[in-house]
PDB file of N, CA and C in Angstrom:
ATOM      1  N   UNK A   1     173.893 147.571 -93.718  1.00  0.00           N
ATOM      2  CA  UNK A   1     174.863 147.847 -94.777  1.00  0.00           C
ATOM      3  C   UNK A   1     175.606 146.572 -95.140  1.00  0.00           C
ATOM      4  N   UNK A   2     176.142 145.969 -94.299  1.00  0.00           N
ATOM      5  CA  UNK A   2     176.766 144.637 -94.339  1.00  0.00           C
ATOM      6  C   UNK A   2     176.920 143.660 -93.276  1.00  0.00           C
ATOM      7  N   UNK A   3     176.519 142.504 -93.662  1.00  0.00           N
ATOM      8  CA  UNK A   3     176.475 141.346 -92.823  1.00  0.00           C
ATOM      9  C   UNK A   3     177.798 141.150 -92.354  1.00  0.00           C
ATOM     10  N   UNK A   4     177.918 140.145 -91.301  1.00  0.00           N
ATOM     11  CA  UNK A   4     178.991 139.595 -90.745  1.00  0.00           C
ATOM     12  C   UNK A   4     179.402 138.582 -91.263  1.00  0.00           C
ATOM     13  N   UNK A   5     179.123 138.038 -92.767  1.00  0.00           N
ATOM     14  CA  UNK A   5     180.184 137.794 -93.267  1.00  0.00           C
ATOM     15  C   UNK A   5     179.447 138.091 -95.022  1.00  0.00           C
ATOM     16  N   UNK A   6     180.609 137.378 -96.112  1.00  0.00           N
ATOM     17  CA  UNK A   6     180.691 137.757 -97.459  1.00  0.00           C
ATOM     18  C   UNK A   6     178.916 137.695 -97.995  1.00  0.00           C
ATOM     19  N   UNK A   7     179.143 138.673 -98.703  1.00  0.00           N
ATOM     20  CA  UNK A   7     177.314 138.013 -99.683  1.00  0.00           C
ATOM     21  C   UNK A   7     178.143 137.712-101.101  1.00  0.00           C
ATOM     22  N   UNK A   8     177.362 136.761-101.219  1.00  0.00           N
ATOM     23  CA  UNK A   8     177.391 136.296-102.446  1.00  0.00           C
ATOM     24  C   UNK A   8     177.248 137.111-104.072  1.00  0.00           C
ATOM     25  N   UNK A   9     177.838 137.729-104.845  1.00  0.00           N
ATOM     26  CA  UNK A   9     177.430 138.375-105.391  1.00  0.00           C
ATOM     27  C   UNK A   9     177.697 137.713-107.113  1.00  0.00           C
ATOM     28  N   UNK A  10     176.775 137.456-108.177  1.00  0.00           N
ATOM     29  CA  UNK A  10     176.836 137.097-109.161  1.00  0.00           C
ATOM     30  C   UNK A  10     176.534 138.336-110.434  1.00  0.00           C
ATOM     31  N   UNK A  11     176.940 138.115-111.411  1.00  0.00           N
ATOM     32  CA  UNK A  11     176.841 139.043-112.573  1.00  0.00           C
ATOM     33  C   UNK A  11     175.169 139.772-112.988  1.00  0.00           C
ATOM     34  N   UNK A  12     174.773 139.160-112.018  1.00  0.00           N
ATOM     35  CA  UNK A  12     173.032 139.537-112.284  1.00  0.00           C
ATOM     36  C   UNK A  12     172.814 140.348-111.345  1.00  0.00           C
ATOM     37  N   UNK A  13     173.573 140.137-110.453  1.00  0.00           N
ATOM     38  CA  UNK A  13     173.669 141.280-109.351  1.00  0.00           C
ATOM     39  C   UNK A  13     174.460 142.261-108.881  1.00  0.00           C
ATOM     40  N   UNK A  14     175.319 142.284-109.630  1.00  0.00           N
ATOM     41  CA  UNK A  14     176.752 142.712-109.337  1.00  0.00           C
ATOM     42  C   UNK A  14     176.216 144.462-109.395  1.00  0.00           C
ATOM     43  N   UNK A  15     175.926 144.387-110.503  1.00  0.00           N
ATOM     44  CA  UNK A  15     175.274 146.298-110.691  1.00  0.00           C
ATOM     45  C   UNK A  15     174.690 146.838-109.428  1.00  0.00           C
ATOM     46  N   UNK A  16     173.794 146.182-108.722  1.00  0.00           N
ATOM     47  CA  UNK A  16     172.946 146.612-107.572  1.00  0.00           C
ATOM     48  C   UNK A  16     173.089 146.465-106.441  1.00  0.00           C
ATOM     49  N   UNK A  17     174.062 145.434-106.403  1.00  0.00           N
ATOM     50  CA  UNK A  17     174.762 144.935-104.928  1.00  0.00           C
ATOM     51  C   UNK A  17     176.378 145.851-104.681  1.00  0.00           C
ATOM     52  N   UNK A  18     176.915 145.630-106.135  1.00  0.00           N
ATOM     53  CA  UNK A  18     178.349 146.272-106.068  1.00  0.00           C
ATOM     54  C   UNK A  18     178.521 147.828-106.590  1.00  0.00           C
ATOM     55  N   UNK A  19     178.036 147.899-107.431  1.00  0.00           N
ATOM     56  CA  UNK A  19     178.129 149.274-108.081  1.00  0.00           C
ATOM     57  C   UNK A  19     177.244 150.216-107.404  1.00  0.00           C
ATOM     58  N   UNK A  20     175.849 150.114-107.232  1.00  0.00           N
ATOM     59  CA  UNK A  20     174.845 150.954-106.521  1.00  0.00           C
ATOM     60  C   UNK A  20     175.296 151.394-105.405  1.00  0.00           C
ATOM     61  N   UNK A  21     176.173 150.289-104.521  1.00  0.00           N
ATOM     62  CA  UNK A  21     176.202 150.708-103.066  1.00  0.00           C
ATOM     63  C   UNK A  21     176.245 151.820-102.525  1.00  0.00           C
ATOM     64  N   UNK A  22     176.156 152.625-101.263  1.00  0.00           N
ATOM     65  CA  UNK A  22     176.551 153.785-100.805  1.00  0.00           C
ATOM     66  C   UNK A  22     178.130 153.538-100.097  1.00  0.00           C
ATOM     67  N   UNK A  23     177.976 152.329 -99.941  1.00  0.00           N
ATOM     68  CA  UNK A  23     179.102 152.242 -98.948  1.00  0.00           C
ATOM     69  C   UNK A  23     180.774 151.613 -99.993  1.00  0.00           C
ATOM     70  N   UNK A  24     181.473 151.676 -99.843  1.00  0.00           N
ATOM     71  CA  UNK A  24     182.689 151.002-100.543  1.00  0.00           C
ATOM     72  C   UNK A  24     182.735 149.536-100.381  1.00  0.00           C
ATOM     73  N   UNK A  25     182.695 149.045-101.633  1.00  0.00           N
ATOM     74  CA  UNK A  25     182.421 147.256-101.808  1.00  0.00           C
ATOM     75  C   UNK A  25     184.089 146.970-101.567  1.00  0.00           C
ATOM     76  N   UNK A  26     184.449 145.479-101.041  1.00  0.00           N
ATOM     77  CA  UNK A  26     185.547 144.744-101.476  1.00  0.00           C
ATOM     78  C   UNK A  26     184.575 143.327-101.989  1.00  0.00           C
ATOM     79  N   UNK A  27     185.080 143.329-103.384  1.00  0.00           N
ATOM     80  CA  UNK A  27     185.142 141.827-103.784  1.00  0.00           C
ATOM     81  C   UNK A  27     186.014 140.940-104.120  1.00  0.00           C
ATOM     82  N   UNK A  28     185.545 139.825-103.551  1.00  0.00           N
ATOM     83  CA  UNK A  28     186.726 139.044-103.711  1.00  0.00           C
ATOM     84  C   UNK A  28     186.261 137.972-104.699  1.00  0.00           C
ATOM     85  N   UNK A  29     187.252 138.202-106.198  1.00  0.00           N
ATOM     86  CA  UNK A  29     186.753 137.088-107.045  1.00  0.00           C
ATOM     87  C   UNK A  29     187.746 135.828-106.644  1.00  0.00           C
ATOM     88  N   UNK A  30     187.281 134.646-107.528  1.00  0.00           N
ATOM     89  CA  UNK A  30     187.640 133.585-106.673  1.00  0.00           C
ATOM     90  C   UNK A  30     187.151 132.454-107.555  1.00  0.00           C
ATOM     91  N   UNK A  31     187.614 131.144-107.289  1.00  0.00           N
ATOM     92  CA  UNK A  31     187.079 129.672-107.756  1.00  0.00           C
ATOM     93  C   UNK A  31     187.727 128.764-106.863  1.00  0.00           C
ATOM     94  N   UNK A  32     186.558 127.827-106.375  1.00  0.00           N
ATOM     95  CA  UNK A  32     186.647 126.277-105.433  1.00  0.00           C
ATOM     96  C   UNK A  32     188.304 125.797-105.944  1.00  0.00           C
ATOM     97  N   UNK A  33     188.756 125.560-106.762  1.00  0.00           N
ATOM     98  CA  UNK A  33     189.632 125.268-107.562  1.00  0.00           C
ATOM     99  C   UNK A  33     190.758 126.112-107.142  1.00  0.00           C
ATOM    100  N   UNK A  34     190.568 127.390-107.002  1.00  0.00           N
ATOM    101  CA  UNK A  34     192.385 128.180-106.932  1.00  0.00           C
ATOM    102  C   UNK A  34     192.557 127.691-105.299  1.00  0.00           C
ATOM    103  N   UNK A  35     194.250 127.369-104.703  1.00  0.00           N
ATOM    104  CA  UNK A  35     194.134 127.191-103.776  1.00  0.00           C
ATOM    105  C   UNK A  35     194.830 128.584-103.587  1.00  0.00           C
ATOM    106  N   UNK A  36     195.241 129.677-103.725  1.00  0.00           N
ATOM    107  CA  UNK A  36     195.170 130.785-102.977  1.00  0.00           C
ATOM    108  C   UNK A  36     194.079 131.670-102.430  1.00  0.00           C
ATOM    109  N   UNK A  37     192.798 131.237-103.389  1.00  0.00           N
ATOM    110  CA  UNK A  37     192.021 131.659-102.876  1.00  0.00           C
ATOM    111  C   UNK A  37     191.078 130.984-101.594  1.00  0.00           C
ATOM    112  N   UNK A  38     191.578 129.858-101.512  1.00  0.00           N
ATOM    113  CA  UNK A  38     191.445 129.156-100.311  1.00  0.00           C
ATOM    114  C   UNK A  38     192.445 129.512 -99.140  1.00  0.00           C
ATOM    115  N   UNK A  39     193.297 129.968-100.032  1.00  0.00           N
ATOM    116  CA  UNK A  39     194.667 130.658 -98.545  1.00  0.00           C
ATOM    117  C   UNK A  39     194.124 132.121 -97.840  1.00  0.00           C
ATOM    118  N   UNK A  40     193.082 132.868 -98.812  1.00  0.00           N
ATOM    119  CA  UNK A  40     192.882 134.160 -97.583  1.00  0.00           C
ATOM    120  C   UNK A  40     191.091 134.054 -97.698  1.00  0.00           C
ATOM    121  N   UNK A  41     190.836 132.775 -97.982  1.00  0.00           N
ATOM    122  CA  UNK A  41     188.900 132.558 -97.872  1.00  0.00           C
ATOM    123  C   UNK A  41     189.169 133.284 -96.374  1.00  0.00           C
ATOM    124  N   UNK A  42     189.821 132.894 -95.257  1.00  0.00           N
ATOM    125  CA  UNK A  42     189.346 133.172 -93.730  1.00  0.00           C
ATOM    126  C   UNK A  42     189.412 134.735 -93.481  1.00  0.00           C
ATOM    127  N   UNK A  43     190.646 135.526 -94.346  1.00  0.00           N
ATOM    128  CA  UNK A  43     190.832 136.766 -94.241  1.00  0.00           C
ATOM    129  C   UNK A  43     189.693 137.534 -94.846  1.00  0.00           C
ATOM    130  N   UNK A  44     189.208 137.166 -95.717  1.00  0.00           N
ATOM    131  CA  UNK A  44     187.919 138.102 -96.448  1.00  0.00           C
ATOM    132  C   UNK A  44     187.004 137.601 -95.418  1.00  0.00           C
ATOM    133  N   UNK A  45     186.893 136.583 -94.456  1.00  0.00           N
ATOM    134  CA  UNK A  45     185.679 136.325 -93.573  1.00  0.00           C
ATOM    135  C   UNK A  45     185.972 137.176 -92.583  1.00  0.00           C
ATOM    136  N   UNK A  46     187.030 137.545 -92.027  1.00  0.00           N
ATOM    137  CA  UNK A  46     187.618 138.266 -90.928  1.00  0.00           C
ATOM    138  C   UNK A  46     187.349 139.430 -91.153  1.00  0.00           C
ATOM    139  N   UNK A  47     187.755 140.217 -93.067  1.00  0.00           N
ATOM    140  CA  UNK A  47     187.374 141.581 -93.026  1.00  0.00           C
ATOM    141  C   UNK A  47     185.594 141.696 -93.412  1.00  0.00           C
ATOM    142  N   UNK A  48     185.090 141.217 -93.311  1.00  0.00           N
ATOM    143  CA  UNK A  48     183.499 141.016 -93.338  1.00  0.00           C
ATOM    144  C   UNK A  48     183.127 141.116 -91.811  1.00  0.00           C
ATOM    145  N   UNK A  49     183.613 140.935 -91.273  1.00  0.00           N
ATOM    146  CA  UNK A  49     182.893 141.442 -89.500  1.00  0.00           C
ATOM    147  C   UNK A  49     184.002 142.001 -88.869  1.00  0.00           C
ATOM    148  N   UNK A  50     184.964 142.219 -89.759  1.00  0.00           N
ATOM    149  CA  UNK A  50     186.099 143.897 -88.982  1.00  0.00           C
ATOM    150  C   UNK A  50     185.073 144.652 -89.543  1.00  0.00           C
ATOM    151  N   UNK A  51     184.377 145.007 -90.821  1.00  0.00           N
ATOM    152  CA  UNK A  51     183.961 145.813 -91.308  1.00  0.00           C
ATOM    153  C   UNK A  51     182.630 146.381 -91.335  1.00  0.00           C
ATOM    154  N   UNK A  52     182.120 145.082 -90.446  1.00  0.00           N
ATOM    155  CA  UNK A  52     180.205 145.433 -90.787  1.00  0.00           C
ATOM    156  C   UNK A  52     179.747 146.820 -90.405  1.00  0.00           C
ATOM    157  N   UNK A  53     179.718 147.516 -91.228  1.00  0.00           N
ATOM    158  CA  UNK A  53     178.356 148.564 -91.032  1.00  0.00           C
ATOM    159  C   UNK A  53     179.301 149.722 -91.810  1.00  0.00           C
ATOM    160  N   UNK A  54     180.724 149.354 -92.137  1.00  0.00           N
ATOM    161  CA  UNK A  54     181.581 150.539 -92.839  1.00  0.00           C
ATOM    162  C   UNK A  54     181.785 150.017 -94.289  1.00  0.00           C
ATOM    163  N   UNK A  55     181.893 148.790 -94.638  1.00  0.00           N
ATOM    164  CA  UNK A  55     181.970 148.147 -96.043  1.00  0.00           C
ATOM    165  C   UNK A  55     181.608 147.062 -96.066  1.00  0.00           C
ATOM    166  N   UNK A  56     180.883 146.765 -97.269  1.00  0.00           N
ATOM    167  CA  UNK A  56     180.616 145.828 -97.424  1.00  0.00           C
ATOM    168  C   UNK A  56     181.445 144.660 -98.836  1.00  0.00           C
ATOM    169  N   UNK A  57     181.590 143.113 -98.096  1.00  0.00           N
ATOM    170  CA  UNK A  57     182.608 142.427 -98.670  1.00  0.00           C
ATOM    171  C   UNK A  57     181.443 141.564 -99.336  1.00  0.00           C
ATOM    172  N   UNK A  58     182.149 141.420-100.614  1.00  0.00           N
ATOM    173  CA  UNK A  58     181.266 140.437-101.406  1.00  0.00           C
ATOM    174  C   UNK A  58     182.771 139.725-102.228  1.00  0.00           C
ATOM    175  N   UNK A  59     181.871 138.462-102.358  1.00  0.00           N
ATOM    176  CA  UNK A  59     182.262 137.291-102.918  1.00  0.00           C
ATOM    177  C   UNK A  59     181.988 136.964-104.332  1.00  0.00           C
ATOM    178  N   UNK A  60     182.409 136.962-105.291  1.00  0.00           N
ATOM    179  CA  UNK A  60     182.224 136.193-106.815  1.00  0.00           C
ATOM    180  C   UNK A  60     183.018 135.233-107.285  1.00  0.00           C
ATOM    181  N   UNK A  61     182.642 134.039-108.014  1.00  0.00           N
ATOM    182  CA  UNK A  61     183.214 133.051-108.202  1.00  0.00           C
ATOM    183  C   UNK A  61     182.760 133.061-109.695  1.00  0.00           C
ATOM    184  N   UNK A  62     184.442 132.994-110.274  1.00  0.00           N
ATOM    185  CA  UNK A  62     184.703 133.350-111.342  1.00  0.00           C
ATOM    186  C   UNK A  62     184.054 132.487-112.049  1.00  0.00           C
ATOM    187  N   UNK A  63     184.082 131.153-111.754  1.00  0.00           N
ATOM    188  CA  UNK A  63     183.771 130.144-113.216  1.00  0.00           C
ATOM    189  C   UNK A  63     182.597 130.257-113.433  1.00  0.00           C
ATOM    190  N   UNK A  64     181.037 130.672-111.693  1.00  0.00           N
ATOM    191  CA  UNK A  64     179.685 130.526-112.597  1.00  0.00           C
ATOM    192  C   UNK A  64     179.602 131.917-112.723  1.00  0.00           C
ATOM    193  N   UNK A  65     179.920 132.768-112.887  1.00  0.00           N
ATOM    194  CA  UNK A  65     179.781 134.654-113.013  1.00  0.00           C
ATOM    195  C   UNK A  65     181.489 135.084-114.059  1.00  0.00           C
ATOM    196  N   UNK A  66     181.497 134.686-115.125  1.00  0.00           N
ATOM    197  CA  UNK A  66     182.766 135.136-116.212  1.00  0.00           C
ATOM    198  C   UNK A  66     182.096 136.592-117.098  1.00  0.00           C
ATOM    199  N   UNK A  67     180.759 136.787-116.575  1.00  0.00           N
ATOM    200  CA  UNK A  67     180.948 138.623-117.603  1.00  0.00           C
ATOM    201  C   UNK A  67     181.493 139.470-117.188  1.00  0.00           C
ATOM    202  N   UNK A  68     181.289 139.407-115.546  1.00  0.00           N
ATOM    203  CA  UNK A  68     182.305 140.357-114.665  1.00  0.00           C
ATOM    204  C   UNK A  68     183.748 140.488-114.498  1.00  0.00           C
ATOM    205  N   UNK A  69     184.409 139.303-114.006  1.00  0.00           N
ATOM    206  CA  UNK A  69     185.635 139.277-114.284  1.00  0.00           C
ATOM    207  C   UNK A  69     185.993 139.750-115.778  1.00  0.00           C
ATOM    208  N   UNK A  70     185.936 139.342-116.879  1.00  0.00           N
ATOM    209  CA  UNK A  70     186.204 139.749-118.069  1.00  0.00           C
ATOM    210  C   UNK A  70     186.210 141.555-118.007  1.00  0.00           C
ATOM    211  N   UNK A  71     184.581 142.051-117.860  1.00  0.00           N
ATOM    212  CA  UNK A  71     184.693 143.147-117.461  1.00  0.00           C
ATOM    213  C   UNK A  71     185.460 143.928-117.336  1.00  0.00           C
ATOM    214  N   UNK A  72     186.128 143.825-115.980  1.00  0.00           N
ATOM    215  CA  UNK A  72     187.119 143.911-115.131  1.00  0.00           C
ATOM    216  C   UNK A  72     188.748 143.509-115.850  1.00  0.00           C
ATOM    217  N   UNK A  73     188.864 143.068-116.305  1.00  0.00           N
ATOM    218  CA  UNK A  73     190.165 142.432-117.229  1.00  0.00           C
ATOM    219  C   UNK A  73     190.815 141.687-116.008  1.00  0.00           C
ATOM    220  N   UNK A  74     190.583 140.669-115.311  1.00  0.00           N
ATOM    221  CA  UNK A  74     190.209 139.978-113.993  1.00  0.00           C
ATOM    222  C   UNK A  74     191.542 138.973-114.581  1.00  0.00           C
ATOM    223  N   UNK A  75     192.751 138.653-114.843  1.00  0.00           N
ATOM    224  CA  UNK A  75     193.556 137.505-115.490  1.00  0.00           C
ATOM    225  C   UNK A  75     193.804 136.541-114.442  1.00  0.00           C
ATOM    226  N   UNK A  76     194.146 136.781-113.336  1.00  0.00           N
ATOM    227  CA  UNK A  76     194.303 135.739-112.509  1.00  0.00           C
ATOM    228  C   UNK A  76     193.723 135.787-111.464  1.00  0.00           C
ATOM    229  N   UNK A  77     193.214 134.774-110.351  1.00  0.00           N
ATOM    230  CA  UNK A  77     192.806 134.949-109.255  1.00  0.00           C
ATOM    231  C   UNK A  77     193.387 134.296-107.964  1.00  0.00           C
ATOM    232  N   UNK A  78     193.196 134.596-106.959  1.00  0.00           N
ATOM    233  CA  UNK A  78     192.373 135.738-106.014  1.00  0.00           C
ATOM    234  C   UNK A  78     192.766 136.983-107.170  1.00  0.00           C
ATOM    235  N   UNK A  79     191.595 137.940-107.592  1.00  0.00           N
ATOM    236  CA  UNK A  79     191.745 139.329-106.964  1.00  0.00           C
ATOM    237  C   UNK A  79     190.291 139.958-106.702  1.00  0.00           C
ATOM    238  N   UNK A  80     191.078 140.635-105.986  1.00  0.00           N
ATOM    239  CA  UNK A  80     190.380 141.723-104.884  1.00  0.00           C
ATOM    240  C   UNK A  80     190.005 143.093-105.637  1.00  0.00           C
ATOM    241  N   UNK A  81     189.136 143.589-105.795  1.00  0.00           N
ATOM    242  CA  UNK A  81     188.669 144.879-105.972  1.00  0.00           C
ATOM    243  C   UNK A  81     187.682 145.610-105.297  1.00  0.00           C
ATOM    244  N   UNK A  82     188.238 147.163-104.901  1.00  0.00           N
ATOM    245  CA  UNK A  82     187.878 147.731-104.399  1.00  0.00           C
ATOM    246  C   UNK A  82     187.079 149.106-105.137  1.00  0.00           C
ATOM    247  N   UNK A  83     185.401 148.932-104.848  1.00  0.00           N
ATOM    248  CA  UNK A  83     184.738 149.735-105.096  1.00  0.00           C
ATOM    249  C   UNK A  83     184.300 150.642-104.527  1.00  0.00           C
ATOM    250  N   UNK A  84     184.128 151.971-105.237  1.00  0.00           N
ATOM    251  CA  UNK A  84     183.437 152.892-104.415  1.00  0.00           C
ATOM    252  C   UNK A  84     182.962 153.980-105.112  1.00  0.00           C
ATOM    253  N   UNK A  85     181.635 154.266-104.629  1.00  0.00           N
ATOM    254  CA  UNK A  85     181.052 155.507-105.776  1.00  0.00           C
ATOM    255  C   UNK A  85     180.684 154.446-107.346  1.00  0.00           C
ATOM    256  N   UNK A  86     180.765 153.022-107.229  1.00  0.00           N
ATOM    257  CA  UNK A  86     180.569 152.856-108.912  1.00  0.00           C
ATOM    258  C   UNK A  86     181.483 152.737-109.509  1.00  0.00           C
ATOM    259  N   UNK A  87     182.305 152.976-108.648  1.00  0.00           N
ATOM    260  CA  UNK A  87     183.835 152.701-109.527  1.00  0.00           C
ATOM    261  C   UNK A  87     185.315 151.976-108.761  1.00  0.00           C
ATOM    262  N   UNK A  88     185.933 151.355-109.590  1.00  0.00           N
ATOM    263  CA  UNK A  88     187.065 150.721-108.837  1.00  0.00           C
ATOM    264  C   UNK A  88     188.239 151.418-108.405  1.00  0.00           C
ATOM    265  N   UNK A  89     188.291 151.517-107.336  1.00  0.00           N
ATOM    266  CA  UNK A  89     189.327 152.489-106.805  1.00  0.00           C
ATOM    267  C   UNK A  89     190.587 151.819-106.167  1.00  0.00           C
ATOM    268  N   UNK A  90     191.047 150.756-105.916  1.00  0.00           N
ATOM    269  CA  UNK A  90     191.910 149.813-105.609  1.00  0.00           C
ATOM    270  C   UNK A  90     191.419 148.566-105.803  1.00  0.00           C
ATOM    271  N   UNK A  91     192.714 147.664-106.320  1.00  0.00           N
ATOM    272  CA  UNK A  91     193.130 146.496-106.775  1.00  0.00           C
ATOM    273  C   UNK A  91     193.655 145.613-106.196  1.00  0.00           C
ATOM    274  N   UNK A  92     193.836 144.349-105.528  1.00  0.00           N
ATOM    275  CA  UNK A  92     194.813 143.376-104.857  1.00  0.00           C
ATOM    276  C   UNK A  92     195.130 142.003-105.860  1.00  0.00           C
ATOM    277  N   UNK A  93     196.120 141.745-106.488  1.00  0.00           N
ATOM    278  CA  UNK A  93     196.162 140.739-107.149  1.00  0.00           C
ATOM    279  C   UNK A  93     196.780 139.216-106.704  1.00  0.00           C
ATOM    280  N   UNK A  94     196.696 138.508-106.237  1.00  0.00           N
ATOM    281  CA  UNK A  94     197.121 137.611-105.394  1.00  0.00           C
ATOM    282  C   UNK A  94     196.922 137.067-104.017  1.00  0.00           C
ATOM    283  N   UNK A  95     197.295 136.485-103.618  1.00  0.00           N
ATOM    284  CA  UNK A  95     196.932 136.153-101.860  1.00  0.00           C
ATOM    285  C   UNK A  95     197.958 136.795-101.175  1.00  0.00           C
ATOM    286  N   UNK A  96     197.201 137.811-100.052  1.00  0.00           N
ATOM    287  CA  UNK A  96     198.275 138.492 -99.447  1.00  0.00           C
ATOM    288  C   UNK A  96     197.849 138.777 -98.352  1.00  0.00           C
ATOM    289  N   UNK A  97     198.627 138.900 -97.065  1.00  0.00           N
ATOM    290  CA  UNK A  97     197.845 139.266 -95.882  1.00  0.00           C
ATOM    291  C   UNK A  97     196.905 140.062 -95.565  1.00  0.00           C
ATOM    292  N   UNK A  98     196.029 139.751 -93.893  1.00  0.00           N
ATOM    293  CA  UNK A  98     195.158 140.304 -94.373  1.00  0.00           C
ATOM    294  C   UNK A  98     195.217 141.854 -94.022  1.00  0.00           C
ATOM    295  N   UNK A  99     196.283 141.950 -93.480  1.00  0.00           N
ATOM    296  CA  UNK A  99     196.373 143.594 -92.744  1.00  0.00           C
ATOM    297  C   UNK A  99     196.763 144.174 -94.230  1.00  0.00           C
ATOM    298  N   UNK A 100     197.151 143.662 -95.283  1.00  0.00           N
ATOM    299  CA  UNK A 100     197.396 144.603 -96.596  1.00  0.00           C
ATOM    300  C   UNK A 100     195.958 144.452 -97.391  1.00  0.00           C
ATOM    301  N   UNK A 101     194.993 144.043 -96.676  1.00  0.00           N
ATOM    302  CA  UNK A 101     193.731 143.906 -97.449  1.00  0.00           C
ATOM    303  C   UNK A 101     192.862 145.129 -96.752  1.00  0.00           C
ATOM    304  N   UNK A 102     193.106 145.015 -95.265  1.00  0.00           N
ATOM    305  CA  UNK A 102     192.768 146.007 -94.265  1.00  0.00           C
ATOM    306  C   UNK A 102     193.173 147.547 -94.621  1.00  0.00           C
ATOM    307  N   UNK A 103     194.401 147.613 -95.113  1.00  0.00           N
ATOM    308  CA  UNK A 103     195.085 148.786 -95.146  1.00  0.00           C
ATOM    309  C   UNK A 103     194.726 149.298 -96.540  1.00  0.00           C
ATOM    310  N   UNK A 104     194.116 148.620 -97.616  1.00  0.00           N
ATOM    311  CA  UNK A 104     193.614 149.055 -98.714  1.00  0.00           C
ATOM    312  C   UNK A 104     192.231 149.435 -98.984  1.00  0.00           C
ATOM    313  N   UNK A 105     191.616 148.670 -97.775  1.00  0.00           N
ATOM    314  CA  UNK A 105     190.526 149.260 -97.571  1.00  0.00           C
ATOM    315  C   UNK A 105     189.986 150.468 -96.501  1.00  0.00           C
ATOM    316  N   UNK A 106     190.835 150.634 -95.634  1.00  0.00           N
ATOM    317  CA  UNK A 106     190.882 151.654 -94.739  1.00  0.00           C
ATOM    318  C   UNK A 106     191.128 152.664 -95.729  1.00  0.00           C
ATOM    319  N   UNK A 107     192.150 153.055 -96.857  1.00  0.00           N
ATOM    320  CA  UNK A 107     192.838 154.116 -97.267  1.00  0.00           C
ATOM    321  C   UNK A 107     191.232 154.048 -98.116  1.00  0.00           C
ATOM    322  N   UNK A 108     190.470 153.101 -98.967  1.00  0.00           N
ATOM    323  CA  UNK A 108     189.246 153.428 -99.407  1.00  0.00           C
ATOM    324  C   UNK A 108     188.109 154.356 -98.643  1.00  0.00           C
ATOM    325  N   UNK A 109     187.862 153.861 -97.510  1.00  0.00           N
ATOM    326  CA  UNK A 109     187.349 154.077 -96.789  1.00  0.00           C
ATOM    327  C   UNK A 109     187.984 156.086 -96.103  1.00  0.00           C
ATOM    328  N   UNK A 110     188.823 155.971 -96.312  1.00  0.00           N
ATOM    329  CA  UNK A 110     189.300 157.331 -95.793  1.00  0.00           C
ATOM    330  C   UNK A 110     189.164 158.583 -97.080  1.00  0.00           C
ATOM    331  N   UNK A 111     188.939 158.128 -97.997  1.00  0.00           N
ATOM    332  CA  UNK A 111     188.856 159.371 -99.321  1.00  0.00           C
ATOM    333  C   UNK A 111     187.645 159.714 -99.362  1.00  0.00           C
TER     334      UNK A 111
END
C-alpha cells in the first residue's frame, strides 16, 4: 500500500496514484525553493513510515506538476491534502507540526 517513505507523484499520475487509491492519500505539495516546505520535508518522511500499510504519503512539486495544484486552488505552499475515496477530505495550509499532520490524518483515517 505504501512505502516507507514519500512517492513521488506528478500530474500524469496523480489520477491513479492519488485519486484511485483504496487507501487515504496525504500529499504534500511543495517546491526546492519554499523554505517551509523544507521545515516539515522530515515530518512528511516521519508520517510515511508512521503510516506504511494505513496511508499512503505522496509528494508533488508544484513548479514541474502546476495542473494539479491549480486544480486544487493550491495558493500557497506547503499544503497538505488529504484524500480519500477520490476526494479531498482535509486540508493543511502551511508548515505545522507534525502531530497536527498526524491528527488530521488519523481523524481521515477513522471515517
Amino acid at each position: 500500500m505504501s512505502e516507507n517513505k514519500p512517492l513521488h507523484v506528478s500530474d500524469a499520475d496523480f489520477q491513479t496514484t492519488v485519486l484511485d487509491s483504496q487507501a487515504p492519500v496525504l500529499v504534500d505539495f511543495w517546491a526546492a525553493w519554499c523554505g517551509p516546505c523544507r521545515m516539515i520535508a522530515p515530518f512528511v518522511e516521519e508520517i510515511a513510515r508512521d503510516y506504511a500499510g494505513k496511508a499512503v504519503v505522496a509528494k508533488m512539486d508544484t513548479d514541474a506538476n502546476p495542473q494539479t495544484p491549480m486544480k486544487y486552488g493550491i495558493m500557497g505552499i506547503p499544503t497538505l491534502i488529504i484524500f480519500k475515496g477520490g476526494r479531498e477530505v482535509d486540508r493543511i495550509v502551511g508548515a505545522v507540526p507534525k502531530a497536527m499532520i498526524a491528527k488530521k490524518l488519523d481523524g481521515a483515517l477513522a471515517k
